[in-house]
C-alpha atoms as a PDB file:
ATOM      1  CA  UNK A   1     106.212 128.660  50.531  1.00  0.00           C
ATOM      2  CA  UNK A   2     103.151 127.906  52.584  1.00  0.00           C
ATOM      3  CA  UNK A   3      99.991 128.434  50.506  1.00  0.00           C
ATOM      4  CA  UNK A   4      97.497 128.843  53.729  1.00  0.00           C
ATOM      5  CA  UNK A   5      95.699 132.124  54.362  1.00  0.00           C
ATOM      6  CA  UNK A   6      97.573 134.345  56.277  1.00  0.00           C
ATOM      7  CA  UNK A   7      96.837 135.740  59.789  1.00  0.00           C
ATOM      8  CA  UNK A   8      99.667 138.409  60.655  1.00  0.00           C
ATOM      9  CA  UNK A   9     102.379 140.276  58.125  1.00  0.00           C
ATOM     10  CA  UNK A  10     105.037 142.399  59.904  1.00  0.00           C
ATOM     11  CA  UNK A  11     106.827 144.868  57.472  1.00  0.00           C
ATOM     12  CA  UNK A  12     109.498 145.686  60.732  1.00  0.00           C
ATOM     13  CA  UNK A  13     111.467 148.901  59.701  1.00  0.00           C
ATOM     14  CA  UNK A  14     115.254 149.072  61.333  1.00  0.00           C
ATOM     15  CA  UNK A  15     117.652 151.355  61.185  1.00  0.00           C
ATOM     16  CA  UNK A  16     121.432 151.157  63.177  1.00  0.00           C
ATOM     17  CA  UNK A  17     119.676 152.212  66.672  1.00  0.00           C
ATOM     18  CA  UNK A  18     117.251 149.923  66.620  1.00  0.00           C
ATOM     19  CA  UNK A  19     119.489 146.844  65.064  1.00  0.00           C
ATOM     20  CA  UNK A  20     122.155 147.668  68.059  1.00  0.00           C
ATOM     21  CA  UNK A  21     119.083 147.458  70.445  1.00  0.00           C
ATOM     22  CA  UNK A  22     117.503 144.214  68.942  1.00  0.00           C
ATOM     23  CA  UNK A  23     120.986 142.845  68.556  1.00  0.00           C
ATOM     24  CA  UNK A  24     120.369 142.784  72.324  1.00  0.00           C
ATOM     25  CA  UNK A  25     119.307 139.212  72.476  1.00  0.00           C
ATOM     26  CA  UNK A  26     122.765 138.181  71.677  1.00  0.00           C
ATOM     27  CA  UNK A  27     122.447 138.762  76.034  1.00  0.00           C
ATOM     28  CA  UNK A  28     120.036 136.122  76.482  1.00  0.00           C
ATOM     29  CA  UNK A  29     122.186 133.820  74.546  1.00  0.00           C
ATOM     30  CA  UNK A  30     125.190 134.130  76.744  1.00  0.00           C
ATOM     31  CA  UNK A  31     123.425 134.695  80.284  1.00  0.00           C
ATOM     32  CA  UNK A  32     123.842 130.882  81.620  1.00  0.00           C
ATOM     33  CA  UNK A  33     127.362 130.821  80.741  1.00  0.00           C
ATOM     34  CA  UNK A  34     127.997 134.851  82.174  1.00  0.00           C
ATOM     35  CA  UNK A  35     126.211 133.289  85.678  1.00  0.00           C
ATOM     36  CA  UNK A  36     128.011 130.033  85.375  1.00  0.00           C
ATOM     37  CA  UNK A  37     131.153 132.439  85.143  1.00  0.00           C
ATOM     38  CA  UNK A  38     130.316 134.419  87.857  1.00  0.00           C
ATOM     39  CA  UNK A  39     129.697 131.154  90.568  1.00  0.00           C
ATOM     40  CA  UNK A  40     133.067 130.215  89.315  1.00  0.00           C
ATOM     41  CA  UNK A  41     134.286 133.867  90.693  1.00  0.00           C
ATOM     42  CA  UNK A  42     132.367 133.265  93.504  1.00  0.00           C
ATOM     43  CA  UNK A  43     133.773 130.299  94.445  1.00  0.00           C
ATOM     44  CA  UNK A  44     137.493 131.000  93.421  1.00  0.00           C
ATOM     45  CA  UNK A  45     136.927 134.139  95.427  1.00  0.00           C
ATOM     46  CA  UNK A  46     136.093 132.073  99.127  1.00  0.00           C
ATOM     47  CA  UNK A  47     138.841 129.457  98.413  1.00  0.00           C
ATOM     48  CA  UNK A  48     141.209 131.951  97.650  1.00  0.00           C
ATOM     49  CA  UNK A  49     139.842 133.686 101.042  1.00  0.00           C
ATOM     50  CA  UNK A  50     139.806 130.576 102.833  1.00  0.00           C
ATOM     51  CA  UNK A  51     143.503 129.136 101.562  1.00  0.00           C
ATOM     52  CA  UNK A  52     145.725 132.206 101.779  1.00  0.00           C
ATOM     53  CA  UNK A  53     146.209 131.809 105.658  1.00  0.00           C
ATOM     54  CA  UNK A  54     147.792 128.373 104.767  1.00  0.00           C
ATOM     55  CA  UNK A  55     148.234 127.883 101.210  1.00  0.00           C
ATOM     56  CA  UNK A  56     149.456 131.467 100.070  1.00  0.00           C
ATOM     57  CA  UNK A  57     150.935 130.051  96.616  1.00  0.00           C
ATOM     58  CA  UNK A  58     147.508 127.832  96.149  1.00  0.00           C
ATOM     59  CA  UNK A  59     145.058 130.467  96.662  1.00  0.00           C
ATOM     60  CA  UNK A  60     147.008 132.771  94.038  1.00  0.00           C
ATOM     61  CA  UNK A  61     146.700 129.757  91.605  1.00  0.00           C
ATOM     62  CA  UNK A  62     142.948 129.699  92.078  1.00  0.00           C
ATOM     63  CA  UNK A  63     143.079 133.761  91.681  1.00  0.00           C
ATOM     64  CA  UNK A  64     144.552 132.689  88.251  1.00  0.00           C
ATOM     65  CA  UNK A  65     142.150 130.471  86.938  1.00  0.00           C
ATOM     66  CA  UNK A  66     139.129 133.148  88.499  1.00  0.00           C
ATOM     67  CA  UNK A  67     140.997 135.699  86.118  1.00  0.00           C
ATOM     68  CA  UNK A  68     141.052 133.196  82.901  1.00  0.00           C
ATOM     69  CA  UNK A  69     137.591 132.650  83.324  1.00  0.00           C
ATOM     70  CA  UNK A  70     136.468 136.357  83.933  1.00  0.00           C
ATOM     71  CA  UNK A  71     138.097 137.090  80.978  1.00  0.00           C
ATOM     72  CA  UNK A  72     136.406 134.833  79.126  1.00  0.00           C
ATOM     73  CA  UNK A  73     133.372 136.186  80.509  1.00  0.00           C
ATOM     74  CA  UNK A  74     134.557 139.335  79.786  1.00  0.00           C
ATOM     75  CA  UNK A  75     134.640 138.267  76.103  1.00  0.00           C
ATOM     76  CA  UNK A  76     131.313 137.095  75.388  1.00  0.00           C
ATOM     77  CA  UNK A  77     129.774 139.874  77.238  1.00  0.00           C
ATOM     78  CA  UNK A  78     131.436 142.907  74.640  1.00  0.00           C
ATOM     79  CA  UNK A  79     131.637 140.479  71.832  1.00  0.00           C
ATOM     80  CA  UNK A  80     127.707 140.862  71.523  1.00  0.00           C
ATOM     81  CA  UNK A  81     128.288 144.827  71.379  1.00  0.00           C
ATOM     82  CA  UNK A  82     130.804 144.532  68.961  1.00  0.00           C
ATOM     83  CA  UNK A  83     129.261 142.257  66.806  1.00  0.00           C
ATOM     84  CA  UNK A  84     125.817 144.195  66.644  1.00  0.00           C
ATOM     85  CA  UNK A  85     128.051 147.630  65.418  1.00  0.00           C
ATOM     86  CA  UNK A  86     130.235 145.675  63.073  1.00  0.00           C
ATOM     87  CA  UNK A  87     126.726 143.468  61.790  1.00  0.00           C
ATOM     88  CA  UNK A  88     125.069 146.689  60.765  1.00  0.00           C
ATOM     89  CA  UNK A  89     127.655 148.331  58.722  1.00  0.00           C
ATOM     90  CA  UNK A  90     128.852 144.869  56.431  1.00  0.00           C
ATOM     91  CA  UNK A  91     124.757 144.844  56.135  1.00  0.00           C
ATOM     92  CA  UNK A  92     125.242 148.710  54.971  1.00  0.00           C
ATOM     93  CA  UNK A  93     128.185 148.025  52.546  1.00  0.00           C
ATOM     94  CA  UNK A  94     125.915 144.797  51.190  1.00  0.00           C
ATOM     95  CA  UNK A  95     123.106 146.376  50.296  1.00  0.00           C
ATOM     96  CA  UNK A  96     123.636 149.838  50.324  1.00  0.00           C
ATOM     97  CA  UNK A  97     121.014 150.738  53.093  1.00  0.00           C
ATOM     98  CA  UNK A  98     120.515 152.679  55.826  1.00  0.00           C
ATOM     99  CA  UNK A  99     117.836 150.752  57.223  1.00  0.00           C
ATOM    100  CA  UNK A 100     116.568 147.413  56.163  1.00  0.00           C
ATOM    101  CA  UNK A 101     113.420 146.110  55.653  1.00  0.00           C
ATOM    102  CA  UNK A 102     111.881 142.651  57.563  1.00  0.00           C
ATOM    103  CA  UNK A 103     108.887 141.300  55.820  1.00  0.00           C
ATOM    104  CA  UNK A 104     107.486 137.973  58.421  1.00  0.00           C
ATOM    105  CA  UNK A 105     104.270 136.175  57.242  1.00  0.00           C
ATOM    106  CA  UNK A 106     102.130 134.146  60.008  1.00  0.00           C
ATOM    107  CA  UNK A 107      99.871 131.204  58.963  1.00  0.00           C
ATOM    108  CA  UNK A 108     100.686 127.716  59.675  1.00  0.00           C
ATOM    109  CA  UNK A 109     104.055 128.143  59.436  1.00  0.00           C
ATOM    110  CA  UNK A 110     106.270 131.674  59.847  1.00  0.00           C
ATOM    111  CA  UNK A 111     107.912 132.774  56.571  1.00  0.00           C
ATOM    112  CA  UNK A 112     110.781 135.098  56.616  1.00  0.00           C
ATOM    113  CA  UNK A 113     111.208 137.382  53.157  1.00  0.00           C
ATOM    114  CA  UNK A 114     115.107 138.292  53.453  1.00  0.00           C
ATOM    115  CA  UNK A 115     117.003 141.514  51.678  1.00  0.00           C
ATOM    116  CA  UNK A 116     118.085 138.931  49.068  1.00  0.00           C
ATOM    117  CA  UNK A 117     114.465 138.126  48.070  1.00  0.00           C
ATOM    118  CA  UNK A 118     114.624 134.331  49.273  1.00  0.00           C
ATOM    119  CA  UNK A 119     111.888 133.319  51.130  1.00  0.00           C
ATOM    120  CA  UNK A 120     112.273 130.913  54.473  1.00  0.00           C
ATOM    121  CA  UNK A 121     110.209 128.885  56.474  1.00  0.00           C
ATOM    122  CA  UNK A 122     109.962 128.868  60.266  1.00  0.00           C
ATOM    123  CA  UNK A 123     107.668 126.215  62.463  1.00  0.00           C
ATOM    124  CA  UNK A 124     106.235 127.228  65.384  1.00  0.00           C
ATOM    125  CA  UNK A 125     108.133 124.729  67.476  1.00  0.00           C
ATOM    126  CA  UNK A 126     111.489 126.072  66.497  1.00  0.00           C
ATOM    127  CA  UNK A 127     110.747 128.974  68.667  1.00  0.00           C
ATOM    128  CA  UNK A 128     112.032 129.273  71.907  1.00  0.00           C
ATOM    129  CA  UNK A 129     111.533 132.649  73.635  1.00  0.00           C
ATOM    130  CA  UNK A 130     109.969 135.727  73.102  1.00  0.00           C
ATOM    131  CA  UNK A 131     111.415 139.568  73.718  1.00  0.00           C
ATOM    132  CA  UNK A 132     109.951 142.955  73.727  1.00  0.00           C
ATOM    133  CA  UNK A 133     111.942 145.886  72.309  1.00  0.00           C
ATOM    134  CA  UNK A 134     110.002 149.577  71.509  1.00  0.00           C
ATOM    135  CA  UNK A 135     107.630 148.595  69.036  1.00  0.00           C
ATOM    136  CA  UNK A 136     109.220 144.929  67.974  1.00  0.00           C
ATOM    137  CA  UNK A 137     108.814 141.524  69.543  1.00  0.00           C
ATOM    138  CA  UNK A 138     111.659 139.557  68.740  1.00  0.00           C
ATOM    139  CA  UNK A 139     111.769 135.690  68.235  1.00  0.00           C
ATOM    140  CA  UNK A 140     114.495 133.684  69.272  1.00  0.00           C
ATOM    141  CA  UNK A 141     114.519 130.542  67.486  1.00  0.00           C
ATOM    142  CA  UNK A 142     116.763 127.219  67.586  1.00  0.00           C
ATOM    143  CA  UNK A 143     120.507 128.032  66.474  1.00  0.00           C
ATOM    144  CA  UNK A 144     120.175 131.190  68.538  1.00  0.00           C
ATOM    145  CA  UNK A 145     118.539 133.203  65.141  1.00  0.00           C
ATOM    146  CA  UNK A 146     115.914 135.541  65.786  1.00  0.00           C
ATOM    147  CA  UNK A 147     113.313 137.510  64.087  1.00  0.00           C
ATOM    148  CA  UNK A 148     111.874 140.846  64.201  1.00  0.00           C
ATOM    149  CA  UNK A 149     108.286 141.640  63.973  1.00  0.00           C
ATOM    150  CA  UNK A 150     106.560 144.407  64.332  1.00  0.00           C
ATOM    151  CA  UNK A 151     104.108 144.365  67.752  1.00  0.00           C
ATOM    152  CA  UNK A 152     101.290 145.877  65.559  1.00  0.00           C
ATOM    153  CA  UNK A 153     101.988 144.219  61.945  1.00  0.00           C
ATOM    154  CA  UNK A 154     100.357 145.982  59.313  1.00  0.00           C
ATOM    155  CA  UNK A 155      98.038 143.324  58.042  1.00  0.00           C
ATOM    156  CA  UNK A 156      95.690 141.525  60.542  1.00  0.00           C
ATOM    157  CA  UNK A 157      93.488 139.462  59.549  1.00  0.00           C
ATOM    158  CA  UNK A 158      92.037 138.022  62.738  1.00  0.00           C
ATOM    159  CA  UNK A 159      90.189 140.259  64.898  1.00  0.00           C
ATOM    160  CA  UNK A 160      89.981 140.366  68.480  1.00  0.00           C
ATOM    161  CA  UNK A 161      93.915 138.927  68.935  1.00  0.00           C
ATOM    162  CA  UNK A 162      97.151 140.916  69.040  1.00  0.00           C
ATOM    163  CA  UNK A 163     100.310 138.836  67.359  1.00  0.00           C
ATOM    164  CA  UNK A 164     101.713 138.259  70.857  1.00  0.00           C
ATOM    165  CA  UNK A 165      98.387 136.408  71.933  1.00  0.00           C
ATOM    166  CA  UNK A 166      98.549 134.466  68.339  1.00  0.00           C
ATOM    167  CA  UNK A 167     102.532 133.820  69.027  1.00  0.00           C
ATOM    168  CA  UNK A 168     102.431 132.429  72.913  1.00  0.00           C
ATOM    169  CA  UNK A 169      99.299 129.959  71.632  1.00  0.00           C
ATOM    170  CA  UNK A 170     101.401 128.791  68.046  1.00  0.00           C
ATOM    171  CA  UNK A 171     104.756 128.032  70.045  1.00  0.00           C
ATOM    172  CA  UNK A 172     104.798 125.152  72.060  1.00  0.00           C
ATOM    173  CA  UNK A 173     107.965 125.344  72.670  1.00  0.00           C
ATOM    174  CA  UNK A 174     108.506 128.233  74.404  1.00  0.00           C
ATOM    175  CA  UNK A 175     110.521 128.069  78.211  1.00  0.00           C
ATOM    176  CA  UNK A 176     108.389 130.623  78.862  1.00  0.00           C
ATOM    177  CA  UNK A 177     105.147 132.221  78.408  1.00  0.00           C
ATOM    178  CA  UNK A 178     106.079 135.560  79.770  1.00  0.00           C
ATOM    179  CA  UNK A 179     107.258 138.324  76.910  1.00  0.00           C
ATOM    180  CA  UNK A 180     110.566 139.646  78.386  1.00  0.00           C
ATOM    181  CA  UNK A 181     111.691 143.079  77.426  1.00  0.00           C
ATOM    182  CA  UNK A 182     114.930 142.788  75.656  1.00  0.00           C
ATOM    183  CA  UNK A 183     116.734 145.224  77.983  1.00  0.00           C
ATOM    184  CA  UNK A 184     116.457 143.095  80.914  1.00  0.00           C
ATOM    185  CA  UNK A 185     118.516 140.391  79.994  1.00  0.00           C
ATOM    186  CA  UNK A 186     121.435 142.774  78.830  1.00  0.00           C
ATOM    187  CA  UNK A 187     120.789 144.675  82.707  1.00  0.00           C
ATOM    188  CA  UNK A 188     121.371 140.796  83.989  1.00  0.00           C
ATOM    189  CA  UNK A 189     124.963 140.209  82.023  1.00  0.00           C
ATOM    190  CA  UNK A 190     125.964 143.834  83.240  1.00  0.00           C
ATOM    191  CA  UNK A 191     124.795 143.064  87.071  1.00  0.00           C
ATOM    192  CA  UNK A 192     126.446 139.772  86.737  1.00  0.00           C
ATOM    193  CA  UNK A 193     129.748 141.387  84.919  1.00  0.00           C
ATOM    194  CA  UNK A 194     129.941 144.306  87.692  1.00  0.00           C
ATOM    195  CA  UNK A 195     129.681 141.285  90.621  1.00  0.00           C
ATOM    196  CA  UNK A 196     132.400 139.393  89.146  1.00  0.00           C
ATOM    197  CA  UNK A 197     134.781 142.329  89.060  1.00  0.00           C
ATOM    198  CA  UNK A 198     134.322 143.048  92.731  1.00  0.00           C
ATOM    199  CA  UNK A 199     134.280 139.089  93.490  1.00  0.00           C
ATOM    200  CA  UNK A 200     137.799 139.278  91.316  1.00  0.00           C
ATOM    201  CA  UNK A 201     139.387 142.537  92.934  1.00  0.00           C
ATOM    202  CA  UNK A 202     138.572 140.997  96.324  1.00  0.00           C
ATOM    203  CA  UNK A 203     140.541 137.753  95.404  1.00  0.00           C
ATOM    204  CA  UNK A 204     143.383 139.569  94.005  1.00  0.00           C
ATOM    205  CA  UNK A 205     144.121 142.161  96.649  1.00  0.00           C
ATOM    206  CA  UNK A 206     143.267 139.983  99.776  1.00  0.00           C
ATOM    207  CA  UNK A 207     146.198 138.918 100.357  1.00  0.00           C
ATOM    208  CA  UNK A 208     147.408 142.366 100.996  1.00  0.00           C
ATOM    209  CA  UNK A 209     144.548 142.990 103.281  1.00  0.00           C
ATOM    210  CA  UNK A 210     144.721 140.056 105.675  1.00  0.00           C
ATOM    211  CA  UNK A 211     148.355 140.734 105.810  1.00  0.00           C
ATOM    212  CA  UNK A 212     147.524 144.492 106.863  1.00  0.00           C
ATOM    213  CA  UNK A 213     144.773 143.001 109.288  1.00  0.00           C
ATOM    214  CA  UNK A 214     147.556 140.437 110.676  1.00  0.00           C
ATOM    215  CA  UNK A 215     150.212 143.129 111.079  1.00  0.00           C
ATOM    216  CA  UNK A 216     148.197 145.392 112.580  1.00  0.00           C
ATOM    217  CA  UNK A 217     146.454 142.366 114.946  1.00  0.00           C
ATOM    218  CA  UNK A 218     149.687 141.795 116.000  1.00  0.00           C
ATOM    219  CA  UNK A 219     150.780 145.244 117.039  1.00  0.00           C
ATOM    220  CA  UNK A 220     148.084 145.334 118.939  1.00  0.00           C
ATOM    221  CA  UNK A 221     148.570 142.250 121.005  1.00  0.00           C
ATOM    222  CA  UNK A 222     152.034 144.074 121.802  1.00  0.00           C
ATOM    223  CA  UNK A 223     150.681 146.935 122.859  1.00  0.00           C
ATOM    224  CA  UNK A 224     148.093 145.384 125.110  1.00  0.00           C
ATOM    225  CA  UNK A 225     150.607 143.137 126.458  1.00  0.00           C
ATOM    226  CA  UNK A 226     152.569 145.621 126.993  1.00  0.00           C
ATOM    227  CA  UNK A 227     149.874 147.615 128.974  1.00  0.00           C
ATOM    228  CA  UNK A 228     149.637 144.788 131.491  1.00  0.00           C
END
């Protein structure tokens, strides 16, 4: 344990609500792979489009795959919900809490007291982003582990400087400098979840609806030929 003066102790508070909510970064985790995912859609979708006129068997293939990988995609995206509910109550059944307690030390290095009195130690360059979330900021570090500190800690004990301000100058790390709130990267997933559905519905029922669009094309061309 690092014997340097402190600058910043959190004493973060949870209970269930707020652990689901924190649990939230498990989004920002998975977001590449959920838009990677949804190109993948996206792309299936137009060759599948594109193909049916010629290729009807082909483009249903490609439909296939789309599916596989929307499911997986699917997957990820409720995994992080379940895990978060599931998390909290083996937690509960550990220790036999209702909410748990997060003690974080800041000084030259971050050190983490856990429920099972074990201390840890953190360097700054470990951490990669930084999340807002009510009255927490949330470190994600290497390994996709995170932290939860309180925005106001309890103990300050350098004036003029909120632990944000300290945190964005300590990590050099960071791939960004902006504080995100927590609930926008779990909006992203959802937006990105939503578009592949549509992208996938499209895909699957096309082939239906160019056939309609073809029938009915053709009954027309009848009809007007018929007129003349």
């Amino acid at each position: 344990m690092s014997n340097s003066p402190l600058d910043f102790v959190s004493k973060a508070t949870i209970d269930k609500e707020s652990f689901i909510g924190i649990s939230d970064i498990g989004f920002a985790t998975i977001k590449k792979a959920m838009l990677l995912c949804s190109l993948i859609v996206f792309i299936s979708t137009c060759l599948q489009l594109f193909l049916y006129l010629s290729y009807g068997i082909f483009s249903w293939i490609i439909t296939f795959l789309a599916a596989l990988v929307f499911g997986f995609m699917a997957i990820r995206y409720f995994d992080v919900i379940h895990f978060a509910s599931k998390r909290f109550e083996q937690l509960q059944f550990l220790y036999a809490r209702k909410t748990f307690y997060e003690e974080v030390s800041f000084s030259d290095k971050i050190t983490v007291h856990s429920l099972s009195k074990t201390t840890a130690e953190v360097f700054y360059t470990s951490v990669k982003q930084i999340f807002s979330y009510k009255n927490y900021i949330i470190l994600l570090l290497e390994n996709d582990i995170y932290l939860t500190v309180q925005k106001s800690p309890e103990e300050c004990y350098i004036e003029g400087e909120s632990l944000t301000e300290y945190l964005l100058s300590e990590c050099p790390n960071l791939k960004t400098t902006k504080v995100k709130p927590l609930g926008s990267e779990k909006s992203i997933c959802t937006a990105l979840l939503v578009v592949a559905s549509i992208l996938l519905a499209i895909a699957i029922f096309s082939p239906s609806v160019i056939s309609f669009i073809k029938e009915y094309l053709a009954e027309r061309l009848i009809y007007l030929n018929a007129l003349n």
